[in-house]
C-alpha atoms as a PDB file:
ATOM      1  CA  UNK A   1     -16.341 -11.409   3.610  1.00  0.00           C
ATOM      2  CA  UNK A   2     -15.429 -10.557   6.943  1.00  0.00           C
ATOM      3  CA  UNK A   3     -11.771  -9.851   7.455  1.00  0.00           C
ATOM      4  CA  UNK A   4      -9.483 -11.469  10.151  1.00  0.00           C
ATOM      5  CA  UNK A   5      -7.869  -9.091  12.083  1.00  0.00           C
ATOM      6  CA  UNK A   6      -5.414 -10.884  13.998  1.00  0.00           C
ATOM      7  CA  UNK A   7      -2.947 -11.797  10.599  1.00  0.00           C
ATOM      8  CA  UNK A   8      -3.104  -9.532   8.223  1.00  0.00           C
ATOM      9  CA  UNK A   9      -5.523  -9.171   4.975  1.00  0.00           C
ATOM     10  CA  UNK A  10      -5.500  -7.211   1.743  1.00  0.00           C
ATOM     11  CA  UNK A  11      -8.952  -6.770  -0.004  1.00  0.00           C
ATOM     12  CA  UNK A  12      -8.869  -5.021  -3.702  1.00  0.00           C
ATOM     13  CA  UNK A  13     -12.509  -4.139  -5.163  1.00  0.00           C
ATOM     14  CA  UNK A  14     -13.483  -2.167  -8.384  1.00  0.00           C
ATOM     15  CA  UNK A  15     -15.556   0.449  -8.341  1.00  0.00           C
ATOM     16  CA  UNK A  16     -15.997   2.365 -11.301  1.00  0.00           C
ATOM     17  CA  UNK A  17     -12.301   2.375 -11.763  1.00  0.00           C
ATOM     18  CA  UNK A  18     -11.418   3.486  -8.586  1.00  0.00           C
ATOM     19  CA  UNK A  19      -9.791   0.412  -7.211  1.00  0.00           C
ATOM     20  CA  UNK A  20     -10.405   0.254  -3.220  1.00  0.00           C
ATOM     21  CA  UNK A  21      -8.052  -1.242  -1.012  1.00  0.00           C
ATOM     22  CA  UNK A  22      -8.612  -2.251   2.014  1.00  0.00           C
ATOM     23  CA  UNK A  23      -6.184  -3.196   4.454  1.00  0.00           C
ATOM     24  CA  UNK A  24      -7.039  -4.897   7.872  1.00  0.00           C
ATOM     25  CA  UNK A  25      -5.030  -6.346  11.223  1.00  0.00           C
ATOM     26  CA  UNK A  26      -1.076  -6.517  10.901  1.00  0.00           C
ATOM     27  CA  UNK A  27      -0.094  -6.159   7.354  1.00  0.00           C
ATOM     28  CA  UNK A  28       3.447  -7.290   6.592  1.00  0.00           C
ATOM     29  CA  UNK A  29       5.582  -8.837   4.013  1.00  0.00           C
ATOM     30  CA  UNK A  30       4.172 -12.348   3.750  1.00  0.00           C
ATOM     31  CA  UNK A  31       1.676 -10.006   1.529  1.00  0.00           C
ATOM     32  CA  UNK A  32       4.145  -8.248  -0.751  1.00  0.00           C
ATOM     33  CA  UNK A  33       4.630 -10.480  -4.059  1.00  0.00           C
ATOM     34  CA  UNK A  34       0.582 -10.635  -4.283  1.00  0.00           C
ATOM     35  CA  UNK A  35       0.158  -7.394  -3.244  1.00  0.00           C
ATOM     36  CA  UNK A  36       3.358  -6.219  -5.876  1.00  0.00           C
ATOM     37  CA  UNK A  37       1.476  -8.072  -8.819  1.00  0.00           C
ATOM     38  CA  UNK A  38      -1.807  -6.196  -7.522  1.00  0.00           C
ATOM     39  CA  UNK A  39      -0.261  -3.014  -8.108  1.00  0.00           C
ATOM     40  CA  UNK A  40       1.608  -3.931 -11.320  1.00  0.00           C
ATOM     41  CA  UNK A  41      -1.835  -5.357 -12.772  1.00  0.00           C
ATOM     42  CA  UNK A  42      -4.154  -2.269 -11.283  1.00  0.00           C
ATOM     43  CA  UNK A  43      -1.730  -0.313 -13.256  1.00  0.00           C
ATOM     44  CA  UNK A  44      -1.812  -1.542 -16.545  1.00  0.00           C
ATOM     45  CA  UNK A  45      -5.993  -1.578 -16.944  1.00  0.00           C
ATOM     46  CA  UNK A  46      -7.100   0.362 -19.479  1.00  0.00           C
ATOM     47  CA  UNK A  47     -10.301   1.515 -16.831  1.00  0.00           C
ATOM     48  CA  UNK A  48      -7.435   2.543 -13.854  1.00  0.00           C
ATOM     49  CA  UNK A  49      -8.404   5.858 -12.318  1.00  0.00           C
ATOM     50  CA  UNK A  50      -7.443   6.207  -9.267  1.00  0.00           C
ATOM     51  CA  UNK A  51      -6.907   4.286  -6.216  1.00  0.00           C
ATOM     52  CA  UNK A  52      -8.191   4.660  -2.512  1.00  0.00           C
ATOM     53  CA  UNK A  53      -6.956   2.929   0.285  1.00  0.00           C
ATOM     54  CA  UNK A  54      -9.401   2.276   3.200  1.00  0.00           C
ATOM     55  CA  UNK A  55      -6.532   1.698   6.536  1.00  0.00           C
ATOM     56  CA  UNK A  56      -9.415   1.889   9.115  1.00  0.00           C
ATOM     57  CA  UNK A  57      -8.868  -2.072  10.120  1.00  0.00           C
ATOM     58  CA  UNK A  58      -5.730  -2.216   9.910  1.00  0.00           C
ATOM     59  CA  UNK A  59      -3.339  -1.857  13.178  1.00  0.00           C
ATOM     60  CA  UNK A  60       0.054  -2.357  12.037  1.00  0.00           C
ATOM     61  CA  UNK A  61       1.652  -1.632   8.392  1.00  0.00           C
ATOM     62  CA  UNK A  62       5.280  -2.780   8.242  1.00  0.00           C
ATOM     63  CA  UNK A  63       7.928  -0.556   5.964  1.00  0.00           C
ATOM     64  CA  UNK A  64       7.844  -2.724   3.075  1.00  0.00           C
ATOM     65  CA  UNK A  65       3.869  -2.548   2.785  1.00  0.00           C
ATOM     66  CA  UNK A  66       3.974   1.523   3.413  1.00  0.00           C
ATOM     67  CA  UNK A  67       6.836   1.219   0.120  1.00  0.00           C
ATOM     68  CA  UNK A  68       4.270  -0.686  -1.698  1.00  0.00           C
ATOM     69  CA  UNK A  69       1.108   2.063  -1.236  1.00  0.00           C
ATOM     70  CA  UNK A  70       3.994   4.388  -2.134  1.00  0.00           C
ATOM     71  CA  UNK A  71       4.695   2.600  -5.201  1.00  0.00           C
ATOM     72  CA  UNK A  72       1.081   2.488  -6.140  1.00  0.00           C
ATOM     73  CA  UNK A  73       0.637   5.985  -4.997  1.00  0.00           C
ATOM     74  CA  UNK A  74       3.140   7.198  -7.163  1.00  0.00           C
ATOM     75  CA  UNK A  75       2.064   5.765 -10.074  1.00  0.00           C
ATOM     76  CA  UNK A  76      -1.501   6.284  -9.961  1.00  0.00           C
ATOM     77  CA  UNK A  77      -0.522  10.072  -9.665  1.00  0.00           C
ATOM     78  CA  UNK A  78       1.413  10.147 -12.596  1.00  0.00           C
ATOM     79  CA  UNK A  79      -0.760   7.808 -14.755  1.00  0.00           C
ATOM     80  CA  UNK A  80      -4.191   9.479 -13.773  1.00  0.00           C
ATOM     81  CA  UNK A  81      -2.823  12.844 -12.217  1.00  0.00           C
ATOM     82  CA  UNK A  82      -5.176  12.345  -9.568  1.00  0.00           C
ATOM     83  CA  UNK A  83      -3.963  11.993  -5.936  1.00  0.00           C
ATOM     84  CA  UNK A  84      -4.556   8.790  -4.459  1.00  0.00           C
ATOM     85  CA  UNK A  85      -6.971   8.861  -1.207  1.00  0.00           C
ATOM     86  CA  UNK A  86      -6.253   7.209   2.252  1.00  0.00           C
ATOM     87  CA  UNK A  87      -9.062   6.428   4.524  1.00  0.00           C
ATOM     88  CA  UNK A  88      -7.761   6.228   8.231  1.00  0.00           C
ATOM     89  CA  UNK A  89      -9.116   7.480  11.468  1.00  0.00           C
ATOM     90  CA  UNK A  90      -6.408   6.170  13.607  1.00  0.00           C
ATOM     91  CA  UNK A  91      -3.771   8.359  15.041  1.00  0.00           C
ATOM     92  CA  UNK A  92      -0.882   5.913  15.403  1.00  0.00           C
ATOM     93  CA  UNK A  93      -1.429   5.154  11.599  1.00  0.00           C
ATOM     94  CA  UNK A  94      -1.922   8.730  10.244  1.00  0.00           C
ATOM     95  CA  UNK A  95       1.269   9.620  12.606  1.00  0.00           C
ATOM     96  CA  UNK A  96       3.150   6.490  10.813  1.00  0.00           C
ATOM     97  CA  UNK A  97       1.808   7.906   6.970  1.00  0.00           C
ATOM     98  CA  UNK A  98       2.833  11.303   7.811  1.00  0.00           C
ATOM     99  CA  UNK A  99       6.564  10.086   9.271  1.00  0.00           C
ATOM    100  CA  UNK A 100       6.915   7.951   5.834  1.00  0.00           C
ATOM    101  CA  UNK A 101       5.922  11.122   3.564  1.00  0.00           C
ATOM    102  CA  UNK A 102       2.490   9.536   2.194  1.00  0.00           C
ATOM    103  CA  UNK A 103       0.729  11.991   2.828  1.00  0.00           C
ATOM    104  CA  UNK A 104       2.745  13.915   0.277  1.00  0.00           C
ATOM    105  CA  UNK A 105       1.592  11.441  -2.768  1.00  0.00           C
ATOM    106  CA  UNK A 106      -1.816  10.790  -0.965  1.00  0.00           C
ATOM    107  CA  UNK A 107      -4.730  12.746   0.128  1.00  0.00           C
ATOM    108  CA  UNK A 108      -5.207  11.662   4.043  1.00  0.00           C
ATOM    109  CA  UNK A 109      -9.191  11.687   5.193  1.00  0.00           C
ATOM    110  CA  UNK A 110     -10.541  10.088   8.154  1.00  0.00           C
ATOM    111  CA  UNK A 111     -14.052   9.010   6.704  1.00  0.00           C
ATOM    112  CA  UNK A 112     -15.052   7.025   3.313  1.00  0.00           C
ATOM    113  CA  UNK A 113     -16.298   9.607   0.996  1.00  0.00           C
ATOM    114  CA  UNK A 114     -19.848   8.830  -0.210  1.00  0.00           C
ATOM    115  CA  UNK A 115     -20.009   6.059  -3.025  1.00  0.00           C
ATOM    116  CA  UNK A 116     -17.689   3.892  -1.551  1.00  0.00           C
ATOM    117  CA  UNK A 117     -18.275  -0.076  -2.210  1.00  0.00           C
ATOM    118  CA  UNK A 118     -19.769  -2.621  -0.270  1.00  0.00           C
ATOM    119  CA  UNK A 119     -17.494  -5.368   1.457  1.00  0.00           C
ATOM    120  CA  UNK A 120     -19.248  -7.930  -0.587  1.00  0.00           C
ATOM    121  CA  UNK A 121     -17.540  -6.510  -3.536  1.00  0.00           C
ATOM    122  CA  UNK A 122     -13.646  -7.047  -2.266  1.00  0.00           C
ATOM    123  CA  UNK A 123     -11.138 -10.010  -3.583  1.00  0.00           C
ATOM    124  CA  UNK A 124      -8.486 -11.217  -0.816  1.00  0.00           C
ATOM    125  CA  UNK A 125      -5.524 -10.978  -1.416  1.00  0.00           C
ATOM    126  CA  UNK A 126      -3.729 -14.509  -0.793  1.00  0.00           C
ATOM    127  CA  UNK A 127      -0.239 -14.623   0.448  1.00  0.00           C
ATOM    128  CA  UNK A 128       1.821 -17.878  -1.375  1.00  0.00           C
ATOM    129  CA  UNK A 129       5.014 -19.185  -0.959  1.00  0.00           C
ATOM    130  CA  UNK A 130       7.718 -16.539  -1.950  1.00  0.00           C
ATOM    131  CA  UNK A 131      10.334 -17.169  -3.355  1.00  0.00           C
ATOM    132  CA  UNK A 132      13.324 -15.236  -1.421  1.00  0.00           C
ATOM    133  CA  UNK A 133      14.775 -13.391  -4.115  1.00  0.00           C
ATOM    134  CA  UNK A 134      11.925 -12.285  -5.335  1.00  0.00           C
ATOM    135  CA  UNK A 135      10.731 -11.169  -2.136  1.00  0.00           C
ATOM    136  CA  UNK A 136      14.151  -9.618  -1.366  1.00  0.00           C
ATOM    137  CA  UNK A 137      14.179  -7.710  -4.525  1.00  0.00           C
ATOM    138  CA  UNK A 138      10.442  -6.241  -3.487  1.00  0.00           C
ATOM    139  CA  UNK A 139      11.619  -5.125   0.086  1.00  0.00           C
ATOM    140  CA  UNK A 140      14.684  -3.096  -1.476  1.00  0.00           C
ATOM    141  CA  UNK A 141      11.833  -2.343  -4.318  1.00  0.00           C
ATOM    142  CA  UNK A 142       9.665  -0.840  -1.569  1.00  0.00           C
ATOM    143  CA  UNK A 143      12.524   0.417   0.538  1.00  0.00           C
ATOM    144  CA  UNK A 144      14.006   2.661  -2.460  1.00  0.00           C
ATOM    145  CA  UNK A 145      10.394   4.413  -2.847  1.00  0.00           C
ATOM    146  CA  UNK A 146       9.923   5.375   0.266  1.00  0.00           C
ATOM    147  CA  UNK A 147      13.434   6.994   0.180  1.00  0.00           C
ATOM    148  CA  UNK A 148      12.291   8.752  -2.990  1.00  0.00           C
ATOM    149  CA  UNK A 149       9.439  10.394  -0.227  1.00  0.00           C
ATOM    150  CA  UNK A 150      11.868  12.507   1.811  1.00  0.00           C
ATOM    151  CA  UNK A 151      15.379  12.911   3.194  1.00  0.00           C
ATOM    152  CA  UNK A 152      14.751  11.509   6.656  1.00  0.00           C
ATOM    153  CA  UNK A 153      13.458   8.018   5.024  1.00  0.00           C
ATOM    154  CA  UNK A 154      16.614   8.611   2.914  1.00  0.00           C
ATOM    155  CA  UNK A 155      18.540   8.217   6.868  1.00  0.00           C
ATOM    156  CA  UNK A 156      16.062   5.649   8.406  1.00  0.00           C
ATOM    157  CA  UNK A 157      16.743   3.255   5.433  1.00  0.00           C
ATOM    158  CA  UNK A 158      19.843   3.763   3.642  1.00  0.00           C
ATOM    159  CA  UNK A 159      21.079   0.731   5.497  1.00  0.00           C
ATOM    160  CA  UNK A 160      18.685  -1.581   4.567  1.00  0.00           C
ATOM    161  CA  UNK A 161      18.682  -0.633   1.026  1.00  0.00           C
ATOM    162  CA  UNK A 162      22.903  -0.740   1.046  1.00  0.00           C
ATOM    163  CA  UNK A 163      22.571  -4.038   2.223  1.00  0.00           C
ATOM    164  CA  UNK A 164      19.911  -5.360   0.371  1.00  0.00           C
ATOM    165  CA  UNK A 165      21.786  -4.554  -2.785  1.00  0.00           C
ATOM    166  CA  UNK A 166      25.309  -5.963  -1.268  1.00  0.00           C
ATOM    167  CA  UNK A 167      23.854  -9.609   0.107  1.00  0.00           C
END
C-alpha cells in the first residue's frame, strides 16, 4: 500500500505485539477520532507490548497528533514499562519531538531496528466525518497531555486548553 504523501495517512500494523505506526505527509486533526479509537483499542489487547512509531514519511505533525503519540506513549509505558520507540531521520521533526517533550516518554532513533514489518502488513487509518464535540473534546484531550510533558508546553498551550474547556 503505498502511502500518499501530499494529505496525510496513518498506517497501524501488528507485529508480534509491537504495534507499528506509521505516519506519512501532513498529519493533522481530520485523523484524530480514528486515530483516538486506535490508541484506545491498541491499549486494551491482551497481546499489547509496545508501540513504535515509524515518522520517516511524514513532513508535518500538527499539536493535536504530537498529544495523541503522547497519549499512546504514555500509556504504553505504564502498561508495558517499556519505552515506546520513534523512528525519524528528519531534523525539523526530531527538533519538533524534542520541543514537545516526546522524547522524554519515547526512545528517538533515526533507523528501523531490525525485524521491523513489511508495508504490506499496515491498515490505513480512515478519517470520517467528526462530529465537533467529539473532536473538540480530543484536541483539549491531546492538548492537556502534552502539557503533562513539560512546563514550557504548560505556556505554549494553556490558552488553548482554557478555552477549549470555556467554549
Amino acid at each position: 500500500m503505498k502511502s500518499d504523501v501530499s494529505s496525510g495517512e496513518i498506517l497501524v500494523a501488528d507485529h508480534d505485539g509491537v504495534y507499528v505506526i506509521k505516519m506519512s505527509g501532513d498529519v493533522r486533526l481530520t485523523l484524530c477520532i480514528p486515530f483516538d479509537e486506535c490508541i484506545e483499542g491498541l491499549i486494551a489487547r491482551k497481546d499489547f507490548s509496545t508501540v513504535l512509531f515509524d515518522l520517516n514519511e511524514a513532513f508535518g505533525l500538527d499539536s493535536t497528533t504530537l498529544g495523541l503519540i503522547a497519549k499512546l506513549a504514555v500509556k504504553s509505558k505504564s502498561q508495558s514499562q517499556k519505552s515506546p520507540i520513534i523512528i525519524c531521520n528528519q531534523p525539523a521533526i526530531i527538533r519538533l519531538l524534542t520541543t514537545m517533550g516526546l522524547d522524554d516518554v519515547c526512545e528517538v532513533i533515526d533507523e528501523p531496528p531490525q525485524n521491523y514489518c513489511e508495508q504490506t502488513d499496515f491498515v490505513s487509518l480512515k478519517p470520517e466525518g467528526n462530529d465537533e464535540d467529539l473532536v473538540k473534546a480530543k484536541v483539549l484531550e491531546s492538548h492537556c497531555v502534552l502539557m503533562s510533558l513539560n512546563k514550557t508546553n504548560q505556556e505554549t498551550f494553556k490558552d488553548l486548553v482554557q478555552m477549549l474547556k470555556c467554549g
